[in-house]
Protein backbone atom coordinates (compact mmCIF):
# COMPACT_ATOMS: atom_id res chain seq x y z
CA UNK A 1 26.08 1.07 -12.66
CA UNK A 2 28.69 -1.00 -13.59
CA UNK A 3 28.04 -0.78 -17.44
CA UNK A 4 31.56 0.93 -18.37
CA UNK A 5 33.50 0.23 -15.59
CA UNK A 6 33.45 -3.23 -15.00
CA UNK A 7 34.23 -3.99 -19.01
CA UNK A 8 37.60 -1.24 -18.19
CA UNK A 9 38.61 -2.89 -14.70
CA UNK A 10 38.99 -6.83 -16.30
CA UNK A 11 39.99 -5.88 -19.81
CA UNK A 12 42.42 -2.86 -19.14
CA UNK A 13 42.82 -2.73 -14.97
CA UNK A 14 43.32 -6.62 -14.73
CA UNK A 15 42.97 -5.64 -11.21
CA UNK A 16 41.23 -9.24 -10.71
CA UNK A 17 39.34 -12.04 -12.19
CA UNK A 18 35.36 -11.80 -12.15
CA UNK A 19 35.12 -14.96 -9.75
CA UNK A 20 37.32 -12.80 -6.83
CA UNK A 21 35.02 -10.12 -7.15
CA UNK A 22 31.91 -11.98 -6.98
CA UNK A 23 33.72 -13.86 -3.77
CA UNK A 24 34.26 -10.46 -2.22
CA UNK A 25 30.87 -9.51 -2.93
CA UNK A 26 29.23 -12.82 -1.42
CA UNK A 27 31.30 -12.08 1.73
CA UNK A 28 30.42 -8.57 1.65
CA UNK A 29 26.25 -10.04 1.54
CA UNK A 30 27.27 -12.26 4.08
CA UNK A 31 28.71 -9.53 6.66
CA UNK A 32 25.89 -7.39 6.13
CA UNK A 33 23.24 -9.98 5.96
CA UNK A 34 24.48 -10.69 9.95
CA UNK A 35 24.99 -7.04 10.55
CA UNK A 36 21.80 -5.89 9.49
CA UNK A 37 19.31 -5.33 12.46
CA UNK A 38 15.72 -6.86 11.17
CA UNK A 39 12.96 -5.93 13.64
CA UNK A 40 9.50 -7.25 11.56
CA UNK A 41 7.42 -4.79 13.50
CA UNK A 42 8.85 -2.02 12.28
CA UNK A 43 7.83 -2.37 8.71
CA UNK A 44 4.11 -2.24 9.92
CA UNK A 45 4.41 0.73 11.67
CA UNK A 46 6.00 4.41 11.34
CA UNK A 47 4.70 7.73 11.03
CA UNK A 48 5.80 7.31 6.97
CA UNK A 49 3.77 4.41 6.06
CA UNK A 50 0.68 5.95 6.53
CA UNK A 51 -0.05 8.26 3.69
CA UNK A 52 1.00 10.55 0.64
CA UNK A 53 3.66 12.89 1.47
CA UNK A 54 4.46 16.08 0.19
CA UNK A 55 8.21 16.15 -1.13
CA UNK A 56 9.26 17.54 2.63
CA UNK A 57 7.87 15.22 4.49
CA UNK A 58 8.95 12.38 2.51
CA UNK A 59 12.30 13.72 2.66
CA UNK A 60 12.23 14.02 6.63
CA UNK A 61 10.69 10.86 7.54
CA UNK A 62 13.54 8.77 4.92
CA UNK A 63 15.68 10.76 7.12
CA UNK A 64 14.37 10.05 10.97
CA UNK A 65 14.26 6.20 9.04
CA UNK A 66 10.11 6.06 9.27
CA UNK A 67 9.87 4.90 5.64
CA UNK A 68 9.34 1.13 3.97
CA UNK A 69 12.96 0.39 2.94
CA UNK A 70 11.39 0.30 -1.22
CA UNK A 71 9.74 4.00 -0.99
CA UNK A 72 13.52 4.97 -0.39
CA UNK A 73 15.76 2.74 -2.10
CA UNK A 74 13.95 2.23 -5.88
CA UNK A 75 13.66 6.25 -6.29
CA UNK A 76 17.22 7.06 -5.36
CA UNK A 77 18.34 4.00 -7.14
CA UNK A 78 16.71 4.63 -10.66
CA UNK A 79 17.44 7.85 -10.96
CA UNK A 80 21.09 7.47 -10.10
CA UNK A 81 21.40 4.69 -12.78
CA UNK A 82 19.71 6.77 -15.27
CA UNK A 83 21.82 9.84 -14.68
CA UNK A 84 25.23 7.91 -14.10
CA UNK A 85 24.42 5.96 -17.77
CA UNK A 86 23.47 9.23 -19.44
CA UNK A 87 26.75 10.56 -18.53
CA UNK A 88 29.12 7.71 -19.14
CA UNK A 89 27.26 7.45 -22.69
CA UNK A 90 27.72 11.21 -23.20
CA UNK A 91 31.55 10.90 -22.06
CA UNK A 92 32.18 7.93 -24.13
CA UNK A 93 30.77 9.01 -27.61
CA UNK A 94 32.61 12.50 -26.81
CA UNK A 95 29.51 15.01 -26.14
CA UNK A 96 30.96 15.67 -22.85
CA UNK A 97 34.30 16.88 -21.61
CA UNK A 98 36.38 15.35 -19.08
CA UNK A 99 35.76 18.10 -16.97
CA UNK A 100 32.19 17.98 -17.33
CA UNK A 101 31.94 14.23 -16.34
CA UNK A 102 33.99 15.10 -13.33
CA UNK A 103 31.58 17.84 -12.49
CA UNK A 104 28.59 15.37 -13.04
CA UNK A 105 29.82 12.72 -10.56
CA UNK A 106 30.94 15.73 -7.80
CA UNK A 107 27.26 17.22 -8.25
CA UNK A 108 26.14 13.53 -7.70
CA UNK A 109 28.45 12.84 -4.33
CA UNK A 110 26.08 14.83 -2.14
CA UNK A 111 23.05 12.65 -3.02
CA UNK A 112 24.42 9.78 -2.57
CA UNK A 113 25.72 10.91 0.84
CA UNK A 114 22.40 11.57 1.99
CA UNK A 115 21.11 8.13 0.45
CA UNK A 116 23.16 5.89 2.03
CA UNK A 117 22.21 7.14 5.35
CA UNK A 118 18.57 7.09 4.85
CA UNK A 119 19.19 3.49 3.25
CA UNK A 120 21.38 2.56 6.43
CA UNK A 121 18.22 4.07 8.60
CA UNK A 122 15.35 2.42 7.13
CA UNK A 123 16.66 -1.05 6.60
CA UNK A 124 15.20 -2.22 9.25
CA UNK A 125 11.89 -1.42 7.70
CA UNK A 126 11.32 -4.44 4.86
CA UNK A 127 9.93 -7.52 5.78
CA UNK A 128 12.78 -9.83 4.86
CA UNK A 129 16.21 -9.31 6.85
CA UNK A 130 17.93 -9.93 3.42
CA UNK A 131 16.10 -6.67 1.21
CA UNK A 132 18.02 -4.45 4.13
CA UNK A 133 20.93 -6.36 3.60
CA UNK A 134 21.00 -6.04 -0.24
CA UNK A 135 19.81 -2.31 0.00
CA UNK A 136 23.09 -1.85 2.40
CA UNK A 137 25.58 -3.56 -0.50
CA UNK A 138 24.00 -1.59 -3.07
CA UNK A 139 24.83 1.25 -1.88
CA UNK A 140 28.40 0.01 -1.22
CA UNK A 141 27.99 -0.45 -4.87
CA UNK A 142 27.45 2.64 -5.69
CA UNK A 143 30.63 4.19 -3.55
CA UNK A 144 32.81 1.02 -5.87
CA UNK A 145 31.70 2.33 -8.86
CA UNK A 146 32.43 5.90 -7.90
CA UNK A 147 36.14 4.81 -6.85
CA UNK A 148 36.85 2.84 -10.18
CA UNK A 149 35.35 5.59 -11.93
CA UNK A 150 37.80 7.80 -9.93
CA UNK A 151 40.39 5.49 -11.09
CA UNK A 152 39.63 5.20 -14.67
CA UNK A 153 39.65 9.05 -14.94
CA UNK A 154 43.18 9.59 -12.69
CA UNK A 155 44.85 6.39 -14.90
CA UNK A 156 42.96 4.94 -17.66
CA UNK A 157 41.20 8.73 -19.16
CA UNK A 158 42.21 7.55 -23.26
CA UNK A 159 40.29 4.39 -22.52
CA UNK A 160 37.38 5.53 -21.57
CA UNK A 161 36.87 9.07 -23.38
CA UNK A 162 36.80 9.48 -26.81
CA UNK A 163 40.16 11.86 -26.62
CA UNK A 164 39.96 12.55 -30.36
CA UNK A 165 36.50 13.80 -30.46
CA UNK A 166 37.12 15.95 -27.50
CA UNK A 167 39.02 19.04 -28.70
CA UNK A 168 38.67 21.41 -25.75
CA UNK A 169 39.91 19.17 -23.38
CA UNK A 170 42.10 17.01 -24.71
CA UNK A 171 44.93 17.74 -22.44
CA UNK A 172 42.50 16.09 -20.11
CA UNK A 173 43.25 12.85 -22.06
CA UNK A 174 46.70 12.46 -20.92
């Protein structure tokens, strides 16, 4: 996350400095860090904790929130970044089409629908009341990155995309 974007949004978007972002994110930890219910008992327990799951089950208890907070969060999370880096490489260097990098991050929305519940559901489960919040402003993250990558594409397309490379959709570009 963050690898393209970020560079776009203080050299081109001058939208803000670095130093009000990183304020707006330490208020952001701050509300959720308070906000964040932390009940130590709960990562002992649950139904999930106990053993191997099959792909279904694992899926159902991340989504009843009877999971460690880690068993969801570092799966979902790695992934993501892998896939969201793949395609911003792809897009930059001109193997991809705008279109198709639209289509990547629209095939990517549902997921990340369903992850940020199951994050917001198994918070509770970590044994330190500040993993739950961090898990919580990750994914908050994650919805950021989407909208300046939302941005980039409606405003700033020549920036990012290597328009010259990209023949079939270079109308895209403009």
């Amino acid at each position: 996350m963050f690898i393209y974007s970020l560079v776009i949004l203080f050299t081109h978007i001058q939208m803000g400095s670095p130093i009000e972002l990183l304020s707006i994110v330490l208020f952001l930890m701050v509300v959720l860090y308070i906000s964040t219910p932390f009940y130590p008992a709960a990562y002992a327990e649950g139904e999930g904790a106990k053993s191997s799951h099959s792909l279904y089950q694992y899926l159902l208890y991340a989504w009843i929130g009877h999971l460690k907070l880690w068993m969801v969060f570092w799966p979902f999370f790695i992934l993501l970044n892998i896939s969201l880096f793949i395609t911003d490489w792809l897009a930059t260097h001109g193997k991809f089409t705008v279109s198709s990098w639209d289509e990547i991050h629209f095939i990517l929305a549902t997921p990340i629908i369903f992850w940020t519940i199951v994050i917001w559901r198994n918070s509770i489960n970590t044994r330190l009341p500040f993993g739950g919040a961090l898990a919580r402003l990750m994914t908050l993250f994650v919805y950021f990155e989407f909208a300046l990558k939302l941005l980039i594409r409606k405003d700033y397309p020549r920036v990012f995309f290597a328009c010259q490379d990209t023949l079939l959709d270079y109308a895209a570009c403009f």
